[in-house]
Structures are given as C-alpha cells and as structure tokens.
Protein backbone atom coordinates (compact mmCIF):
# COMPACT_ATOMS: atom_id res chain seq x y z
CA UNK A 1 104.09 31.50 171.62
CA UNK A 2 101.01 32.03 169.50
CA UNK A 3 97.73 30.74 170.86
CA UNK A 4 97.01 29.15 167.95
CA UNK A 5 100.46 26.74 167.96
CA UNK A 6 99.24 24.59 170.05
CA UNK A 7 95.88 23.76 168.72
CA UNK A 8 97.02 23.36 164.96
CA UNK A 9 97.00 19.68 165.08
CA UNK A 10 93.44 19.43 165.96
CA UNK A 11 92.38 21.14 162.50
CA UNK A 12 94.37 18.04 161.08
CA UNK A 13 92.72 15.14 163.28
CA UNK A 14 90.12 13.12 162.00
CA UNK A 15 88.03 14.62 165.18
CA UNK A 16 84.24 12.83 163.62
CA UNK A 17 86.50 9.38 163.14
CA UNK A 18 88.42 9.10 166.49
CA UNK A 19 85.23 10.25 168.43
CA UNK A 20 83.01 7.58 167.14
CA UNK A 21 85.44 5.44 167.59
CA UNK A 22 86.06 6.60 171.53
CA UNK A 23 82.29 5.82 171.44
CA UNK A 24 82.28 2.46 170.53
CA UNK A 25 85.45 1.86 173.03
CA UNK A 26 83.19 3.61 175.72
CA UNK A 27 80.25 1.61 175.33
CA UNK A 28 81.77 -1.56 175.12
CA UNK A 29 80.45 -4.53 177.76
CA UNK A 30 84.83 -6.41 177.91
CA UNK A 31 84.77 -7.76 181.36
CA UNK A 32 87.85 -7.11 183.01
CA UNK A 33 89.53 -4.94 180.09
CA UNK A 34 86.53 -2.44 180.86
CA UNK A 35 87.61 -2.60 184.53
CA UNK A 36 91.26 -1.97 183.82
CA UNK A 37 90.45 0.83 181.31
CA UNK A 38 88.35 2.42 184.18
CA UNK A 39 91.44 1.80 186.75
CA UNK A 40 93.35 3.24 184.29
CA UNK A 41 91.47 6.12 183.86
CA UNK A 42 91.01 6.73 187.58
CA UNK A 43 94.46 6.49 188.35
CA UNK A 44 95.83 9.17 185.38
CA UNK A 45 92.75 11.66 186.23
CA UNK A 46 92.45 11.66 189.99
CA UNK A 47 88.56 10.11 190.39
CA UNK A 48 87.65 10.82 193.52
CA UNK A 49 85.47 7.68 193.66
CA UNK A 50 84.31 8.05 197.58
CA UNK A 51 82.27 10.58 196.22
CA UNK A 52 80.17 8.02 193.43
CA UNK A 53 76.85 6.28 194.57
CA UNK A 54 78.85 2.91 193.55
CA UNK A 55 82.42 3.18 194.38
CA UNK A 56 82.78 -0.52 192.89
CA UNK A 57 84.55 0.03 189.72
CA UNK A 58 84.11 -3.61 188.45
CA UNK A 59 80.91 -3.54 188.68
CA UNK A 60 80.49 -0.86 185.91
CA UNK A 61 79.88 -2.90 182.54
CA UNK A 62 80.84 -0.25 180.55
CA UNK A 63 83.16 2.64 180.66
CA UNK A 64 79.88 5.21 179.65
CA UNK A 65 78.24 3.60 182.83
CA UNK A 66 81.74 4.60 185.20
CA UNK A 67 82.06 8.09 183.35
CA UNK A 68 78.26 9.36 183.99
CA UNK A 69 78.45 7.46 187.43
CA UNK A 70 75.86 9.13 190.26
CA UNK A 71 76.91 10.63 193.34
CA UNK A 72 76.23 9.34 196.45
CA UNK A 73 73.36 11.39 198.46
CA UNK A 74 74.68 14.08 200.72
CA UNK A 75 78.10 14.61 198.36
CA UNK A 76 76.39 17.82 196.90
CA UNK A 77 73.87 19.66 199.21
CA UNK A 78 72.28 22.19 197.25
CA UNK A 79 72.94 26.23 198.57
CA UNK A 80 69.96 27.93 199.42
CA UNK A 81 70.11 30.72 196.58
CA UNK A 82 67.94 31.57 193.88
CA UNK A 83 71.08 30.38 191.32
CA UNK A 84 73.57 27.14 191.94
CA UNK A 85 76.12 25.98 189.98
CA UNK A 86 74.66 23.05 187.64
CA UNK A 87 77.91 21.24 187.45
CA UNK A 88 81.57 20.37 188.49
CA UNK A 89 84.08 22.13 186.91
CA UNK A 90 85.84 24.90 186.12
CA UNK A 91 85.31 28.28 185.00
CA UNK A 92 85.90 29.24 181.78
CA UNK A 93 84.49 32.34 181.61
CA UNK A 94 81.58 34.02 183.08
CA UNK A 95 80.25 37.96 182.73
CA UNK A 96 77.84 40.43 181.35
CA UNK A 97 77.12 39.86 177.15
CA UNK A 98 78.44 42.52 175.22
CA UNK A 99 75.25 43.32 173.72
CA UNK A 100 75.36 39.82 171.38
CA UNK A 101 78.98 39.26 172.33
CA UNK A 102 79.99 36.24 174.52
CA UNK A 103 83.74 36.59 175.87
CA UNK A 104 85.62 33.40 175.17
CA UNK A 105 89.07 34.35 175.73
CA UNK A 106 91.69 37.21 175.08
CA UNK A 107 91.11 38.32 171.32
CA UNK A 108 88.17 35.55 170.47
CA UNK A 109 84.29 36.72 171.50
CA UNK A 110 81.28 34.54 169.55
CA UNK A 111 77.81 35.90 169.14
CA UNK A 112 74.61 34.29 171.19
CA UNK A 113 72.86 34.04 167.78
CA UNK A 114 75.61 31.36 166.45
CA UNK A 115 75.90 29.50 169.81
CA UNK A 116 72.42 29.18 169.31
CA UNK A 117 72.02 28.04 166.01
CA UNK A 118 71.39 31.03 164.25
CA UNK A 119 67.88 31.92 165.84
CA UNK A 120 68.25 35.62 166.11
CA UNK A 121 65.03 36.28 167.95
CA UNK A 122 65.89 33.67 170.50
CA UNK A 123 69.61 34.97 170.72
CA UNK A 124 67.61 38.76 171.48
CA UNK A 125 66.44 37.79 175.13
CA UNK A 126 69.86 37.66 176.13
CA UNK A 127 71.35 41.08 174.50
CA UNK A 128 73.59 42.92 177.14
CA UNK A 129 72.09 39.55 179.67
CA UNK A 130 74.92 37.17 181.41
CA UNK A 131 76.74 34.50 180.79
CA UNK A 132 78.47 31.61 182.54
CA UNK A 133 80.93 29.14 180.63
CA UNK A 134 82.08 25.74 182.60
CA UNK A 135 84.44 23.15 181.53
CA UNK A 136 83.69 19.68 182.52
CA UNK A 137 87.37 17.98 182.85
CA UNK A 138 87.99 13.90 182.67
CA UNK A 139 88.25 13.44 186.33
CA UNK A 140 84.52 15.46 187.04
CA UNK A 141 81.00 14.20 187.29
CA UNK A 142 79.75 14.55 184.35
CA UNK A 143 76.22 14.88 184.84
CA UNK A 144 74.10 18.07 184.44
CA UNK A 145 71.63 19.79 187.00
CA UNK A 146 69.15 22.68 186.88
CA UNK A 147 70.48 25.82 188.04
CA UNK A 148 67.11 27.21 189.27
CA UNK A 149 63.58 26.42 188.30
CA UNK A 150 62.57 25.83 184.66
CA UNK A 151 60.07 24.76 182.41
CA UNK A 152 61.25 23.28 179.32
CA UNK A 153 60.21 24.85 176.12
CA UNK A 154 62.66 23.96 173.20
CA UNK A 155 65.62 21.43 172.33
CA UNK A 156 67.56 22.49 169.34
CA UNK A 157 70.44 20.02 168.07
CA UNK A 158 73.07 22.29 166.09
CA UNK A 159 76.13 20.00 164.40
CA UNK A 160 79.15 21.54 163.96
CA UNK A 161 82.78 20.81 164.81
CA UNK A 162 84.60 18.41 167.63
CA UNK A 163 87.22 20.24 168.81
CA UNK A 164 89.03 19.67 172.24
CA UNK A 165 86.98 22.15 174.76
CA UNK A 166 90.20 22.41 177.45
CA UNK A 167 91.39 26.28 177.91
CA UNK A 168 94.26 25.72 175.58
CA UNK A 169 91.55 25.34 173.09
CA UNK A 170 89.74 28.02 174.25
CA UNK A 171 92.33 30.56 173.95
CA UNK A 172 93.49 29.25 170.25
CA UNK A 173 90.11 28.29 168.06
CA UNK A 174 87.98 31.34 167.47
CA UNK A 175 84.17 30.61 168.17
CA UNK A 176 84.93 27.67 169.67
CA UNK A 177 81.83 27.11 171.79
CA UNK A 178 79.49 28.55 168.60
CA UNK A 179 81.49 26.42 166.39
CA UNK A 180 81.45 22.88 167.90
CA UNK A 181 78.26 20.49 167.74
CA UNK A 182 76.06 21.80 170.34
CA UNK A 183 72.53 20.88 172.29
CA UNK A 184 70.50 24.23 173.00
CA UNK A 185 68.11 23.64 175.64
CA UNK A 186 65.27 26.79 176.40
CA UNK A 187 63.64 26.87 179.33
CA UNK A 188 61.37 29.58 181.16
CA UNK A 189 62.27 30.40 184.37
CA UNK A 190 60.00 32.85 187.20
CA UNK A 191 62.10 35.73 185.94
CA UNK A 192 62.29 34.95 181.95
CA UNK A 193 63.91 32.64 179.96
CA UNK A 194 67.26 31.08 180.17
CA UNK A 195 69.23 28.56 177.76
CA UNK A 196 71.70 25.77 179.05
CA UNK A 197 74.01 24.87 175.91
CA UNK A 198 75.53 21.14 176.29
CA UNK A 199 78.65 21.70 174.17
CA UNK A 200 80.17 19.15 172.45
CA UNK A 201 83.92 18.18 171.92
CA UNK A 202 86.99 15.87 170.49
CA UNK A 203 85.75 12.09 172.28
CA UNK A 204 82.30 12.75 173.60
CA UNK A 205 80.47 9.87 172.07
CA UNK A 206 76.82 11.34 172.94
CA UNK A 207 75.10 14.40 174.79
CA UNK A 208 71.77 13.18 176.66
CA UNK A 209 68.77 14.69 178.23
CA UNK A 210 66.67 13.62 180.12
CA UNK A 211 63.09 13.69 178.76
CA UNK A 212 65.04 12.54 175.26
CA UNK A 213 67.70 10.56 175.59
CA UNK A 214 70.75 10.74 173.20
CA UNK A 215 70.40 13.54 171.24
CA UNK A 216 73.07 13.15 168.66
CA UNK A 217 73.39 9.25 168.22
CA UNK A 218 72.96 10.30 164.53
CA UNK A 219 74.92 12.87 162.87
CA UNK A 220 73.58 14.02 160.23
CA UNK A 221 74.72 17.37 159.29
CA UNK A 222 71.26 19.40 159.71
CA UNK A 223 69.62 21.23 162.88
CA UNK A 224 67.40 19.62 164.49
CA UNK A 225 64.54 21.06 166.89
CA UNK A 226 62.20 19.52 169.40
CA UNK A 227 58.89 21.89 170.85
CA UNK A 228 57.70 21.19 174.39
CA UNK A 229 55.38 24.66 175.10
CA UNK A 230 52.41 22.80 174.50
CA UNK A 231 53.09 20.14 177.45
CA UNK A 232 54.38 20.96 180.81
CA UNK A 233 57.77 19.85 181.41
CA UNK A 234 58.86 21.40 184.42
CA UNK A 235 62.49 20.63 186.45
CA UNK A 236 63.87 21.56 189.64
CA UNK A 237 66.60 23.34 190.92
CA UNK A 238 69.25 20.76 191.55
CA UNK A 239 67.26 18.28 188.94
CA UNK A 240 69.65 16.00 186.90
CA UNK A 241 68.89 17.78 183.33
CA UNK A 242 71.25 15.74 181.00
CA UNK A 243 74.69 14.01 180.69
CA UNK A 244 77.67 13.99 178.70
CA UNK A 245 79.30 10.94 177.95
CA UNK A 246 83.41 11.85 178.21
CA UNK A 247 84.01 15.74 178.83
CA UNK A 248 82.76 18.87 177.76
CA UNK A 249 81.42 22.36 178.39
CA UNK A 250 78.31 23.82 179.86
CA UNK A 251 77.19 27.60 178.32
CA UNK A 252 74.36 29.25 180.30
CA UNK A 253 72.49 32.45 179.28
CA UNK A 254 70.25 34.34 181.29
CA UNK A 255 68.60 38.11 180.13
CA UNK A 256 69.29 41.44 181.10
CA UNK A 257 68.79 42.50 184.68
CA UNK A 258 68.20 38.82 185.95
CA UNK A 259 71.29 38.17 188.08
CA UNK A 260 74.39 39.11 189.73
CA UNK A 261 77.29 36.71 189.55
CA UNK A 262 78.87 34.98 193.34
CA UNK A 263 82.20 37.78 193.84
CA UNK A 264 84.01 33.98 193.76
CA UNK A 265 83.50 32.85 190.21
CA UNK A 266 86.29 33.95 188.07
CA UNK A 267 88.05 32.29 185.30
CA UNK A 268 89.40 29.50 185.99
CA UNK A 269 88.21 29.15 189.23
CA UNK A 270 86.97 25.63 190.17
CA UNK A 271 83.22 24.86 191.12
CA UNK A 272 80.85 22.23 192.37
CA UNK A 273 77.77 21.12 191.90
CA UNK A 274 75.05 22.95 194.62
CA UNK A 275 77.58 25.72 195.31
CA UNK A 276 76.13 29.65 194.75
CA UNK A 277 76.68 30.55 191.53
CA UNK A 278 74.30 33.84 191.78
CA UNK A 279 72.00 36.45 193.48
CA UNK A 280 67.96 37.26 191.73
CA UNK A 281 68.14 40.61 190.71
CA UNK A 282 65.07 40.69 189.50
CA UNK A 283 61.72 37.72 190.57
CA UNK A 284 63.27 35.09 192.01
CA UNK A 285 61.59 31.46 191.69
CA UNK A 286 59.68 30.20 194.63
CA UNK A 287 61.56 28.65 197.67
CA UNK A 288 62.50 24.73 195.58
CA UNK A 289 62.28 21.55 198.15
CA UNK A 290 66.39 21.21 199.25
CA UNK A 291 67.39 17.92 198.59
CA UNK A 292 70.72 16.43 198.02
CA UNK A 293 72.04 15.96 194.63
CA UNK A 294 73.08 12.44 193.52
C-alpha cells in the first residue's frame, strides 16, 4: 500500500476548524463531564497517572490542566551527561543533516532552512550538524525540558499546516515537520547554538513557552519573531522550556562536530525525559545542579 493512502483524508479535513474547536473542548471548566472526558481519555491511552504530581483526576478543571499535568519529583532523575532527552516519547528520527537535509522518513527529507522559517543564515549553523525528531503521543507528558544549558536568543512563530504528526503521517506527507505550524526557539549553548522546534499538529489547541506564554493563541497567517540577545534569559538542563497542549513533535538541531548520538536511540525507539540522549564532542557546558524533573 502506498504511504500516501492512508493520510489522504487529512488533506480533506477541516484541520484549522476541528483544532480550534478541540481547543475550546480542552479548555472548558464542565464539572464532572471534564472528569469523565479525562477518565475517558486515561482509560483509551494508558495514563500512567502514578507518575503525575496530582494523581486526582477530578480535581483537574479543565482537560488542558490534566493533559500538561506535572510529574511528581523523583519520576524523572536527570542522567549525568552533557545531553538528555527533553521529553517523553518516541523517536522519530534522529542522525547527522545531510548538509541542509533533515531525514523524515523513507523517500521524504525537508531542508533546516524551511523548518526554520526560511532564515537561511540561521538554517547554516546546522549544515552537515545533527538532528533529533521526537513524537509526543496522547498518553505522554507533554511538557518540554532543556536538553543541556542554553541561553535564549530568538522565538520565531512560523504558521503553516495541522496535520496529524503520528509515523503514519510521517511516512505519507512530504515536509511534514517544515510544513506544519511551528515555534522555533534559538538558544546558545557552551558549544554553539542549538534550536528546539515545538511542532504543531491536527488538535493541539496552543504551543507555550515559558518566558511567553501561548504563542499561537492567534493565527494569523504571518511569521512572527521575538529577540531576547539583549537580556539574559538563561535555562537549565532539565528546565521546563514550554508545553504543548494535546500531542505533537519536538525537532532539535545542534551544529557540526557538537555531539554524538546514545548507540540506543533509533527510530522508533521509546524515550524519557532525563534519559542520555548524547555525548559533547566538542565544549561541553559546565557540570548543571541535578535535580529531579517535575
């Protein structure tokens, strides 16, 4: 069967309709239907709720408040390595960039200047750099964490498309990740810069930061860009970084020379939050204070 089969109906959808729509649902304050449509939801996805900071589930007022739930201290410790995993998830894909090539599946690659938002001297830092693509499913924490030291220097808000971000998806929509609405978020790390992409999808009402807020409560067609380099905005490794409100995908880029990938992290492979994601190849940041996500 053709990849493409089985993503045909999602160029018909009404994607911008049914996800504002899934954001009104989401942020709704309905008592006890909020509480069944969270049971519901636990029960179909398999939420491992001994894991959240508040395993009460009625005493989330709205469904946004269950989905970007915290985690209780000591359910992520955070690996000792220069690089850990921001998320949980699943690996899409992760690798070396084909000079401005990212691989997203057999027969579809997208360029770093599009995933971006067309900023071709940005996109340079990363020629023949790495890459890591994760997949936030329904039934994962869907908060977002630094994977090493950063500073903050840029916020770029690109709209685009709302596609589904599953692997079905993946394998059947060219440029998926370069095509859907996206938050680019810059930051300079102790060996260069490095770009955390909050990808957006079919259902996610909002994408949030935290020094912002929600980025894209207004859709208006037209990038968008926010400059920090004149303030210091600094986060640790293992700092909460931003949110997604229902599922979605996490693209990281770091330069040439700066890392070497955990042997473990394959496609489809799935990862948690705090776990190694990758050796400092070149200066590593300094030694961060280990705490416990959550």
């Amino acid at each position: 069967m053709s990849n493409r089969l089985p993503v045909l109906p999602q160029y018909l959808l009404p994607k911008k309709a049914l996800t504002i729509f899934a954001g009104k649902i989401a942020g709704a304050k309905a008592g006890r239907v909020t509480t069944s449509l969270i049971r519901w939801f636990i029960g179909k996805y398999g939420v491992n709720m001994t894991e959240a900071a508040n395993p009460d589930i009625r005493s989330y007022a709205s469904f946004n408040e269950f989905f970007t739930r915290a985690l209780r201290s000591g359910a992520r410790p955070l690996a000792d390595d220069p690089y850990i995993c921001p998320v949980d998830g699943a690996i899409s894909q992760c690798g070396a960039i084909q000079k401005d090539q990212i691989f997203q599946a057999k027969g579809h690659s997208y360029s770093t200047a599009a995933l971006v938002g067309g900023d071709r001297e940005l996109a340079a830092q990363f020629e023949d750099g790495s890459f890591a693509t994760v997949y936030l499913s329904p039934r994962d924490y869907h908060r977002i964490h630094m994977p090493c030291d950063g500073r903050l220097m840029r916020m770029i808000y690109v709209p685009g498309a709302l596609f589904s971000v599953n692997p079905t998806t993946a394998r059947g929509v060219p440029n998926l990740f370069a095509r859907n609405e996206r938050v680019v978020c810059v930051f300079e790390g102790a060996a260069g810069p490095f770009v955390l992409v909050l990808v957006g999808a079919t259902i996610v009402g909002s994408m949030q930061t935290t020094w912002h807020g929600v980025v894209n409560a207004e859709r208006k067609g037209n990038i968008r860009e926010w400059h920090y380099d004149k303030q210091y905005l600094g986060l640790k490794k293992g700092e909460e970084m931003g949110r997604f409100l229902l599922g979605s995908t996490v693209v990281m880029l770091f330069p040439q020379k700066t890392l070497s990938f955990n042997p473990a992290w394959a496609a489809e492979h799935p990862v948690r939050l705090g776990e190694s994601m990758a050796q400092a190849l070149t200066v590593t940041a300094p030694p961060a204070v280990q705490a416990d996500a959550g």
